[in-house]
PDB file of N, CA and C in Angstrom:
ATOM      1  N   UNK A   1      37.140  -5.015 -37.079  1.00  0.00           N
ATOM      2  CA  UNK A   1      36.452  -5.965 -36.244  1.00  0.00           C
ATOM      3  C   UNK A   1      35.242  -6.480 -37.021  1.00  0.00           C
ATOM      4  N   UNK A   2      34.825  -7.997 -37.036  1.00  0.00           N
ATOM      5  CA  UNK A   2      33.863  -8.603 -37.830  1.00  0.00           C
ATOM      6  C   UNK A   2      32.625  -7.737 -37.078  1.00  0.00           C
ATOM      7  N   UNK A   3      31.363  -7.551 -38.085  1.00  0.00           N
ATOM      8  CA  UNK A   3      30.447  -7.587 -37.536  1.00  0.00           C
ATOM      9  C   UNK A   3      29.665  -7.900 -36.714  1.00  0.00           C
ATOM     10  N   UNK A   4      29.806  -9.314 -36.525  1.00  0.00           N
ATOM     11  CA  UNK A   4      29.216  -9.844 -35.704  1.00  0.00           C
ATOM     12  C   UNK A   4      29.569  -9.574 -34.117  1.00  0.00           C
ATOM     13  N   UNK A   5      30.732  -9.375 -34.400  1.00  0.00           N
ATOM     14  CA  UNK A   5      31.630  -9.690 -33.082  1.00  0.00           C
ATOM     15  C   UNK A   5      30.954  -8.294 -31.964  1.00  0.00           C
ATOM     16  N   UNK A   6      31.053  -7.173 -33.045  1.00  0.00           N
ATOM     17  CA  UNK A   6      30.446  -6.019 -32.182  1.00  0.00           C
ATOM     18  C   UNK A   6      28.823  -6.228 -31.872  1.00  0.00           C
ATOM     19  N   UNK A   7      28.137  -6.905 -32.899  1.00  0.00           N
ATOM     20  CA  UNK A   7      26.929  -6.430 -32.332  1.00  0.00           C
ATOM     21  C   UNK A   7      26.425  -7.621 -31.104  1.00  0.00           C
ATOM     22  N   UNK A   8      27.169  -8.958 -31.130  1.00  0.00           N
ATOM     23  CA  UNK A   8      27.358  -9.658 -29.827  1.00  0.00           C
ATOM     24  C   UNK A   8      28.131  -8.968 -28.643  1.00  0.00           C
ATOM     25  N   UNK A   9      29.180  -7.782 -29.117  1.00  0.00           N
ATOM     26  CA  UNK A   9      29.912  -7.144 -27.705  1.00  0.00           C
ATOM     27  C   UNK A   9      28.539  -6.135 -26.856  1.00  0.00           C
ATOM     28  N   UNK A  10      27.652  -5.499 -28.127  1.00  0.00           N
ATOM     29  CA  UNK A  10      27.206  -4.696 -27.465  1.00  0.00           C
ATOM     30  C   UNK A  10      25.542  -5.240 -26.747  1.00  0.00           C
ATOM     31  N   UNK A  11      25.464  -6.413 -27.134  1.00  0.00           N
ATOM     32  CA  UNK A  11      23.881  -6.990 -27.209  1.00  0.00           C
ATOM     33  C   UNK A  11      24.740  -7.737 -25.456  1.00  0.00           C
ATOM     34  N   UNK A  12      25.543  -7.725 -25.777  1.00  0.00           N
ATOM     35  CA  UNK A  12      26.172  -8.495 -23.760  1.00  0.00           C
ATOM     36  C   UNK A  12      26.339  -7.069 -22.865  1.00  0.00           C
ATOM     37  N   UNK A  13      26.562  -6.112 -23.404  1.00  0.00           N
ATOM     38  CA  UNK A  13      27.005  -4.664 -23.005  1.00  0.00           C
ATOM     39  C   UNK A  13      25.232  -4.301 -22.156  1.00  0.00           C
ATOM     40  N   UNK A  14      24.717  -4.615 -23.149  1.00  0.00           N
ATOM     41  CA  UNK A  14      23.050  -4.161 -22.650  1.00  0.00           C
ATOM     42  C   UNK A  14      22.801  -5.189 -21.969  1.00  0.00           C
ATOM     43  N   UNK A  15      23.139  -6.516 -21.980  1.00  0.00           N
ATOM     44  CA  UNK A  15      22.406  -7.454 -20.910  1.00  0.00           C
ATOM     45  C   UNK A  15      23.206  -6.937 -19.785  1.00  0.00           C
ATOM     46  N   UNK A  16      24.319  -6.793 -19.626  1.00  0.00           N
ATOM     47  CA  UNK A  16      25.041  -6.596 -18.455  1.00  0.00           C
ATOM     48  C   UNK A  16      24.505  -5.301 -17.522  1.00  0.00           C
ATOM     49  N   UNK A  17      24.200  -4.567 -18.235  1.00  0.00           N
ATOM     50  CA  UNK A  17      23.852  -2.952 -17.908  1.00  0.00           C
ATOM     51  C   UNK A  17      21.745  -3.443 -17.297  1.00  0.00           C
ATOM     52  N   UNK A  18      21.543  -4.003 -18.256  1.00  0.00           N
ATOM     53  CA  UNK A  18      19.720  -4.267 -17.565  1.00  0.00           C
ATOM     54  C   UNK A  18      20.113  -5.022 -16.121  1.00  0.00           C
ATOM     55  N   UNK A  19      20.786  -5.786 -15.893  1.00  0.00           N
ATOM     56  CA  UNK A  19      21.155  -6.770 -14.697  1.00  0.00           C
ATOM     57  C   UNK A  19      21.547  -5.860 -13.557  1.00  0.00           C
ATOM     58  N   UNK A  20      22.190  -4.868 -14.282  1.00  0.00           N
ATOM     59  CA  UNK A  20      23.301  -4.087 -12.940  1.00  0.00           C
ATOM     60  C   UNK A  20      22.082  -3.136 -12.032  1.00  0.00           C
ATOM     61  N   UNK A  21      20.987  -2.278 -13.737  1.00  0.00           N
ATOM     62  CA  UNK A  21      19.966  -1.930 -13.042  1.00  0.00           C
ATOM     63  C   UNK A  21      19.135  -2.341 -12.158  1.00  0.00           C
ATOM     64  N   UNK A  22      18.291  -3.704 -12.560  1.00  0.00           N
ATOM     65  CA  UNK A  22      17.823  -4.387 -11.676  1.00  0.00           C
ATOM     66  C   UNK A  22      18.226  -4.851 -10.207  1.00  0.00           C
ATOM     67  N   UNK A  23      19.449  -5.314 -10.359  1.00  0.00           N
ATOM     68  CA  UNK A  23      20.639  -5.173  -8.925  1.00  0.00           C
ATOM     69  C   UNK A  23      20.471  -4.269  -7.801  1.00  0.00           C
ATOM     70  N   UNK A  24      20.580  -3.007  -8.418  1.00  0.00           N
ATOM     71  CA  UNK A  24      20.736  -1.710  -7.659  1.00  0.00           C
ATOM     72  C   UNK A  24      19.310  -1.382  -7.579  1.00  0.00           C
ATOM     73  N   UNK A  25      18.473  -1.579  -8.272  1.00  0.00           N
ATOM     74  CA  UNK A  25      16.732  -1.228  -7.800  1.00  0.00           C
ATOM     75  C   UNK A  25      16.653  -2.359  -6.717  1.00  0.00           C
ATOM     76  N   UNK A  26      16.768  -3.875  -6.639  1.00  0.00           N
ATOM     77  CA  UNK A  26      16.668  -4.910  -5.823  1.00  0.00           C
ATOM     78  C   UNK A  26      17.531  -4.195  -4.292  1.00  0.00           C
ATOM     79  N   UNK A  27      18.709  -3.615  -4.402  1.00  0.00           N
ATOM     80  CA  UNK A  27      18.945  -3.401  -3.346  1.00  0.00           C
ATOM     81  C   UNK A  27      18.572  -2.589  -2.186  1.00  0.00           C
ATOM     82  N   UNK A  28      18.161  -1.383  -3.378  1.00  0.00           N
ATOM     83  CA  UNK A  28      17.551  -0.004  -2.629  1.00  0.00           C
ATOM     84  C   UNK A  28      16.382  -0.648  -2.189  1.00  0.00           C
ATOM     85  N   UNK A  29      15.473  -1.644  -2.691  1.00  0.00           N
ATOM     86  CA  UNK A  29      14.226  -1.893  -2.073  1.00  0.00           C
ATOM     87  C   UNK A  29      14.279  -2.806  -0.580  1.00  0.00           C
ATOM     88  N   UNK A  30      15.653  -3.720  -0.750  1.00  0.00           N
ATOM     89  CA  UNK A  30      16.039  -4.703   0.258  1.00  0.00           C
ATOM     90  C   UNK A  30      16.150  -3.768   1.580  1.00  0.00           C
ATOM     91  N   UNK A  31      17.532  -2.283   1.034  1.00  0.00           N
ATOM     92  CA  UNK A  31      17.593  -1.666   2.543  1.00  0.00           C
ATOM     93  C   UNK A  31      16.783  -0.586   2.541  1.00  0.00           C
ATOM     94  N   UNK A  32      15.020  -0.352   2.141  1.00  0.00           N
ATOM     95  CA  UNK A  32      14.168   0.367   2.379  1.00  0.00           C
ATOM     96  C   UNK A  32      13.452  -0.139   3.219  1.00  0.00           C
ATOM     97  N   UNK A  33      13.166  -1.487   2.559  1.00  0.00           N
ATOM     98  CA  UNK A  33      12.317  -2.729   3.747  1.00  0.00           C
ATOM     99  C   UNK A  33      13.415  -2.723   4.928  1.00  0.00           C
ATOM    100  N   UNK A  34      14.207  -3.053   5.188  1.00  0.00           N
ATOM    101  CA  UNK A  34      15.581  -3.124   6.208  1.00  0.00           C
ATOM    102  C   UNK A  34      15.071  -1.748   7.205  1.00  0.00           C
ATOM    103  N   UNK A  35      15.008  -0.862   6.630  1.00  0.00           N
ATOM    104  CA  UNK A  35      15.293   0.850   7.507  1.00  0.00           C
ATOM    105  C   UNK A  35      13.489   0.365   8.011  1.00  0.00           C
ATOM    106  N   UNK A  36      12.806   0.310   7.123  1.00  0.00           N
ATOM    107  CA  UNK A  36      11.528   0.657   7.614  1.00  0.00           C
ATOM    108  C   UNK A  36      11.048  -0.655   8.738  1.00  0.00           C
ATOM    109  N   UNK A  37      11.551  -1.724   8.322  1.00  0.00           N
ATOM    110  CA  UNK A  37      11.838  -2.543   9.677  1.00  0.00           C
ATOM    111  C   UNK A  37      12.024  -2.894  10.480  1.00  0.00           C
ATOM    112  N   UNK A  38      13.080  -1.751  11.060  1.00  0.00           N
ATOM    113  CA  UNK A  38      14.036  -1.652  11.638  1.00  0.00           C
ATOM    114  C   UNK A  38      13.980  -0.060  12.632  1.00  0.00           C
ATOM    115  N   UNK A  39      12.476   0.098  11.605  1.00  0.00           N
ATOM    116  CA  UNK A  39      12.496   1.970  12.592  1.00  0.00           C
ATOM    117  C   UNK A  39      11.708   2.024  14.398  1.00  0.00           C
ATOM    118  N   UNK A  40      11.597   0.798  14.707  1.00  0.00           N
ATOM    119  CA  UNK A  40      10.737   0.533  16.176  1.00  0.00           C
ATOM    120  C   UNK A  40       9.412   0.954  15.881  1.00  0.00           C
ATOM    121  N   UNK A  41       8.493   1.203  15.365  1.00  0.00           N
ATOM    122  CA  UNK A  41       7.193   1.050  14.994  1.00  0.00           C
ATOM    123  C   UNK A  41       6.600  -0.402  15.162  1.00  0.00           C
ATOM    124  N   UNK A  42       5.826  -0.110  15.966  1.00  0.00           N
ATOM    125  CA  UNK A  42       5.156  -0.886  16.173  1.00  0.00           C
ATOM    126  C   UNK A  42       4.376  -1.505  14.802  1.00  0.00           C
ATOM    127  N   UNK A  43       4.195  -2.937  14.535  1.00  0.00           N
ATOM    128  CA  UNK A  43       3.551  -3.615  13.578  1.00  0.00           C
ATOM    129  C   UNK A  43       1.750  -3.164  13.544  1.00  0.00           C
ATOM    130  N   UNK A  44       1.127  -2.901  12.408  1.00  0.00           N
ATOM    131  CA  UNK A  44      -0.272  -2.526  12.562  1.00  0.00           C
ATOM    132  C   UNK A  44      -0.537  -3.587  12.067  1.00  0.00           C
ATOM    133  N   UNK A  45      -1.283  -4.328  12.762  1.00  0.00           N
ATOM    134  CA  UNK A  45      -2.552  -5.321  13.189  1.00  0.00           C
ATOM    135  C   UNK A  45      -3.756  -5.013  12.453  1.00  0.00           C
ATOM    136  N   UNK A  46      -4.180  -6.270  12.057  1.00  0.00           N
ATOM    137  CA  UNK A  46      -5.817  -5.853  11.473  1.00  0.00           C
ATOM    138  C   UNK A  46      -6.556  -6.172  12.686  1.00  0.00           C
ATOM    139  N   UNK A  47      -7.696  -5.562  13.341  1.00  0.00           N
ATOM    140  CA  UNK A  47      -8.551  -5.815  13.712  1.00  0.00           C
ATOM    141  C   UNK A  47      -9.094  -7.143  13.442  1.00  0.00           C
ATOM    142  N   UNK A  48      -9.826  -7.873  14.134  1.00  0.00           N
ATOM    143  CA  UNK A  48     -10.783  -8.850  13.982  1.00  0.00           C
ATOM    144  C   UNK A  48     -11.800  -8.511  13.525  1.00  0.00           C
ATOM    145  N   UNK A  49     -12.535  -9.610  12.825  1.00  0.00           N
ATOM    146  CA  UNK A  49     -13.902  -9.215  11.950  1.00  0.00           C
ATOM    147  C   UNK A  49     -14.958  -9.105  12.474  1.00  0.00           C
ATOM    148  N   UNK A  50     -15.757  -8.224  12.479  1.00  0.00           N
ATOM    149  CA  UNK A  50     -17.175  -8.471  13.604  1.00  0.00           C
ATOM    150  C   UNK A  50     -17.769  -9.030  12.562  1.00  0.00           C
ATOM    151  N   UNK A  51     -18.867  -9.818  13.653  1.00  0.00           N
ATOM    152  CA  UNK A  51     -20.386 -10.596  13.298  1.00  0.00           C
ATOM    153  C   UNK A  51     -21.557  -9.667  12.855  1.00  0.00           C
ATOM    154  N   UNK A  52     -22.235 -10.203  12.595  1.00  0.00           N
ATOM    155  CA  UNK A  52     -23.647  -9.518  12.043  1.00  0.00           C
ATOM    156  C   UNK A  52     -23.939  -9.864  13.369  1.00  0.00           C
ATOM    157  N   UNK A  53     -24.514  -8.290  13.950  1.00  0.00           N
ATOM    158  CA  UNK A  53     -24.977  -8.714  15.307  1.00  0.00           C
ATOM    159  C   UNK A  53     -24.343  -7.613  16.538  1.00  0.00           C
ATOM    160  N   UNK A  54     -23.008  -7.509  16.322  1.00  0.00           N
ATOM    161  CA  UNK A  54     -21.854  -7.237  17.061  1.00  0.00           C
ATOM    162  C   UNK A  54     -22.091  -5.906  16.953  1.00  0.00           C
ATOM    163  N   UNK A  55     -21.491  -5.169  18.320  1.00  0.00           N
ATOM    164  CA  UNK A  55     -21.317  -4.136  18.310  1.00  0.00           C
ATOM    165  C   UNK A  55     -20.049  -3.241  17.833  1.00  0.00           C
ATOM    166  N   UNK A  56     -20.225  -2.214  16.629  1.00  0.00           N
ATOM    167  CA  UNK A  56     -18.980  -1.732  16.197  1.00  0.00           C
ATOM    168  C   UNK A  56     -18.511  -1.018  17.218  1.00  0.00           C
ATOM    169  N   UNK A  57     -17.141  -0.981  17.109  1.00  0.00           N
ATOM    170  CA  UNK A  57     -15.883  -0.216  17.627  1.00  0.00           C
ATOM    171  C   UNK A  57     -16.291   1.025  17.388  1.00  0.00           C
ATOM    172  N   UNK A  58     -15.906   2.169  18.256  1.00  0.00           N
ATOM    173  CA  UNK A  58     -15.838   3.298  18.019  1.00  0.00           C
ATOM    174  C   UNK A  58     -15.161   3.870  17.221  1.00  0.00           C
ATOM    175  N   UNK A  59     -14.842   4.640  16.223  1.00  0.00           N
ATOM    176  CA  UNK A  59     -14.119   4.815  15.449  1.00  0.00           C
ATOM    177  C   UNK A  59     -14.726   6.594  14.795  1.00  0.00           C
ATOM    178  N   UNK A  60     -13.574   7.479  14.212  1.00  0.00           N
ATOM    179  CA  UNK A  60     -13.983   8.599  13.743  1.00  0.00           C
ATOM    180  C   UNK A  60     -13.161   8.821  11.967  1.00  0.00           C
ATOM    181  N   UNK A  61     -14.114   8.761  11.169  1.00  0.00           N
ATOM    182  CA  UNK A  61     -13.924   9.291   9.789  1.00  0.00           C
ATOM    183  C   UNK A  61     -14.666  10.844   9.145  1.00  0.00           C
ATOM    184  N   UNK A  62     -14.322  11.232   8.409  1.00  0.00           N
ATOM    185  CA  UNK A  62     -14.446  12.658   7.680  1.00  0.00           C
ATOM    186  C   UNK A  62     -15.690  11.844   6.949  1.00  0.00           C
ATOM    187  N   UNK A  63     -16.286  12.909   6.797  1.00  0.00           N
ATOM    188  CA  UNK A  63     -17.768  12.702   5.709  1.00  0.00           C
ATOM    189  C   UNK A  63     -17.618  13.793   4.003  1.00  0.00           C
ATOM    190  N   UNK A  64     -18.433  13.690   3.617  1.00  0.00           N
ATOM    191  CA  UNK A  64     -18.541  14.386   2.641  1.00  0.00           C
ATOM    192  C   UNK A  64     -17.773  15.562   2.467  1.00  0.00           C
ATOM    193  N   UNK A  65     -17.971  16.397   3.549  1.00  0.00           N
ATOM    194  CA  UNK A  65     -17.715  17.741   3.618  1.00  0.00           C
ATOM    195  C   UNK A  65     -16.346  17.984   4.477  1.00  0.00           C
ATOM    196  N   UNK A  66     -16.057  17.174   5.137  1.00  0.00           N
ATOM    197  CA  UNK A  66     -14.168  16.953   5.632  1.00  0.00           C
ATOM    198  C   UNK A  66     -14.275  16.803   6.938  1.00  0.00           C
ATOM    199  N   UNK A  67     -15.987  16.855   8.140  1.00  0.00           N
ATOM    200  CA  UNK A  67     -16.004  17.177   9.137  1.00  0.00           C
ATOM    201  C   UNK A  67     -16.304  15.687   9.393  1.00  0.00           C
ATOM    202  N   UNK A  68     -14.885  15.769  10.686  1.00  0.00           N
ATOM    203  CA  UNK A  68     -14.589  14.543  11.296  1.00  0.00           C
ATOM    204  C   UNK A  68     -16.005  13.784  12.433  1.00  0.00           C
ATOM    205  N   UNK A  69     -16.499  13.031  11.773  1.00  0.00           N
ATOM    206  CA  UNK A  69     -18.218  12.527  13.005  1.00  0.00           C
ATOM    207  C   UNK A  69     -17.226  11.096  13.667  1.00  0.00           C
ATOM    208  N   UNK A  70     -17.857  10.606  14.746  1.00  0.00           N
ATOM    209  CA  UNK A  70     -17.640   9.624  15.357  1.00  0.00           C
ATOM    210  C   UNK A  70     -18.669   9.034  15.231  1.00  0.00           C
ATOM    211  N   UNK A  71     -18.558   7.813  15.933  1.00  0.00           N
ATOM    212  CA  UNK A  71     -19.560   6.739  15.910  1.00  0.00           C
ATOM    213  C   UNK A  71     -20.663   6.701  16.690  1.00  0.00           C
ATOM    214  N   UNK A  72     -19.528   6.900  18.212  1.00  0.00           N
ATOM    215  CA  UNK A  72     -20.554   7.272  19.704  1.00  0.00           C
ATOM    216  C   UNK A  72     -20.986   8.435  19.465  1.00  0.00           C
ATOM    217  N   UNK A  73     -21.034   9.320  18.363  1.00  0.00           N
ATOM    218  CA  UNK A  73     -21.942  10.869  18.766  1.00  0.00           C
ATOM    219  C   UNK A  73     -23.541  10.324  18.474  1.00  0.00           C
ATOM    220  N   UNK A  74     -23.350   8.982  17.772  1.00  0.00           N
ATOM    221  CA  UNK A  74     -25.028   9.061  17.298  1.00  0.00           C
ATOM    222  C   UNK A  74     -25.477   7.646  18.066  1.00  0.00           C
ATOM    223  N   UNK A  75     -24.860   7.175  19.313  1.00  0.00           N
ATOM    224  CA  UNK A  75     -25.186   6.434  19.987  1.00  0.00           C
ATOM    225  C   UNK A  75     -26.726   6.715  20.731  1.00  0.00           C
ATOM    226  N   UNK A  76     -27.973   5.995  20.833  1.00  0.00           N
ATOM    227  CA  UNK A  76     -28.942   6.231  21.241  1.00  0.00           C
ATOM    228  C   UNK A  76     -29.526   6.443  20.164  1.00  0.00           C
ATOM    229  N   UNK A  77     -29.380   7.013  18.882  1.00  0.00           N
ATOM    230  CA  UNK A  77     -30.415   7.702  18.026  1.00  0.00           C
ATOM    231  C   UNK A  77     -30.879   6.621  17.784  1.00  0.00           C
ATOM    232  N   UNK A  78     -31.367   7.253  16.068  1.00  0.00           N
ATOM    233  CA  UNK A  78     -31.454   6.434  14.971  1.00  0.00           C
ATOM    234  C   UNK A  78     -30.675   5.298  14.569  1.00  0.00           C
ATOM    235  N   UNK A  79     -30.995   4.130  13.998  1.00  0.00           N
ATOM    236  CA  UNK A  79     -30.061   2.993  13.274  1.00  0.00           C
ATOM    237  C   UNK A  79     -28.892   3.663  12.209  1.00  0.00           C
ATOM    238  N   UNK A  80     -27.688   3.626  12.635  1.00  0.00           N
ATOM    239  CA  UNK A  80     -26.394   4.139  11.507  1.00  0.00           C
ATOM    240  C   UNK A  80     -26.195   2.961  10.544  1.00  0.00           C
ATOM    241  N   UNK A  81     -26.710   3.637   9.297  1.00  0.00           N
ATOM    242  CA  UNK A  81     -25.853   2.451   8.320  1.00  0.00           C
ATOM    243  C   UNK A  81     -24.663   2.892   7.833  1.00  0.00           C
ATOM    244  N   UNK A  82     -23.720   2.326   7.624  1.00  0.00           N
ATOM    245  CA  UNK A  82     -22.427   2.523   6.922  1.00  0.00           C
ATOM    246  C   UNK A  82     -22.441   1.832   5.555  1.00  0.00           C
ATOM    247  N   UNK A  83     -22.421   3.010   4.512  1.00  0.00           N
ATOM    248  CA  UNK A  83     -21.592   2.405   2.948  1.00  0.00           C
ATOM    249  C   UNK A  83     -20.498   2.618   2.737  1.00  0.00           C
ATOM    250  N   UNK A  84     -19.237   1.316   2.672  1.00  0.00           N
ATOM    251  CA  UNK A  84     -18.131   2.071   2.028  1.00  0.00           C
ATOM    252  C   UNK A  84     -17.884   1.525   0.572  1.00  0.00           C
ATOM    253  N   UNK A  85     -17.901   2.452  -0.127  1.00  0.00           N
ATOM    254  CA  UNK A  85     -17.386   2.063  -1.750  1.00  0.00           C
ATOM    255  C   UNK A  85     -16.221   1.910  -1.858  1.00  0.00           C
ATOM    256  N   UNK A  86     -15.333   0.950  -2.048  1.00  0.00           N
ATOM    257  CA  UNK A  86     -13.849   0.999  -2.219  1.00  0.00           C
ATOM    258  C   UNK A  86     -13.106   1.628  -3.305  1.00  0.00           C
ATOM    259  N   UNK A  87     -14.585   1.262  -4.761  1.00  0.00           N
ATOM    260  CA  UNK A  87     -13.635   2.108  -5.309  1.00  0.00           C
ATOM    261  C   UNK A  87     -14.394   2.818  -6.146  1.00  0.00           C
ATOM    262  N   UNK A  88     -15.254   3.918  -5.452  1.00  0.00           N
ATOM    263  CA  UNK A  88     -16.146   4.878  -5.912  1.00  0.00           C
ATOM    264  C   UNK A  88     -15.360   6.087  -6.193  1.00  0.00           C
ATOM    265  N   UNK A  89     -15.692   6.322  -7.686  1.00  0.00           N
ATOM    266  CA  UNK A  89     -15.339   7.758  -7.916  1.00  0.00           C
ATOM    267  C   UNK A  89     -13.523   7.402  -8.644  1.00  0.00           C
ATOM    268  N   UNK A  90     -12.932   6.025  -8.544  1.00  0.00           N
ATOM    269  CA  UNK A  90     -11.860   6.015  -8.993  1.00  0.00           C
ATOM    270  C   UNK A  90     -11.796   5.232 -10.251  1.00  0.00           C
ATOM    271  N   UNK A  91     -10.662   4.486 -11.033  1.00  0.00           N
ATOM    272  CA  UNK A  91     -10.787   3.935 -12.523  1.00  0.00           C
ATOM    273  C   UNK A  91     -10.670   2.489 -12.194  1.00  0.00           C
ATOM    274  N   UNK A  92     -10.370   2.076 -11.118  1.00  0.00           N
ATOM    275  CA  UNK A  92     -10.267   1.002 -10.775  1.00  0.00           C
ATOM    276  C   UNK A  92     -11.812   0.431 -10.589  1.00  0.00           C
TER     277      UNK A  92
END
């Protein structure tokens, strides 16, 4: 067999084989979105944006130390400021 002939059989052998991969990754992702679509879960909603001004939502996050505080526990005090760093402490 000419040279050429094989290294065009096998240079189509590998395009065919990258395509088939891509195929089968495209599909598994099509019926992942499909299942997870499809599982009755309710859609999560973003909230609306508050104003400067507005009163925040109640809401409860972990602090430093893992202990879960709420919002309303420090209702009446002192002024709460909130910092969130998005991407403190990561490489991003």
């Amino acid at each position: 067999m000419p040279k050429s002939r094989t290294k065009n059989s096998w240079r189509h052998t590998v395009m065919f084989l990258t395509r088939l991969n891509v195929s089968i990754w495209a599909a598994t992702l099509m019926t992942a979105l499909i299942i997870s679509t499809a599982s009755g879960e309710e859609a999560v909603t973003t909230p609306d944006m508050l104003k400067v001004g507005m009163i925040a939502p109640d809401f409860t996050l972990k602090d430093e130390d893992g202990v879960e505080r709420n919002l309303s526990d420090y209702l009446g005090q002192k002024s709460v400021v909130l910092a969130f760093y998005p991407k403190d402490f990561t490489g991003g």
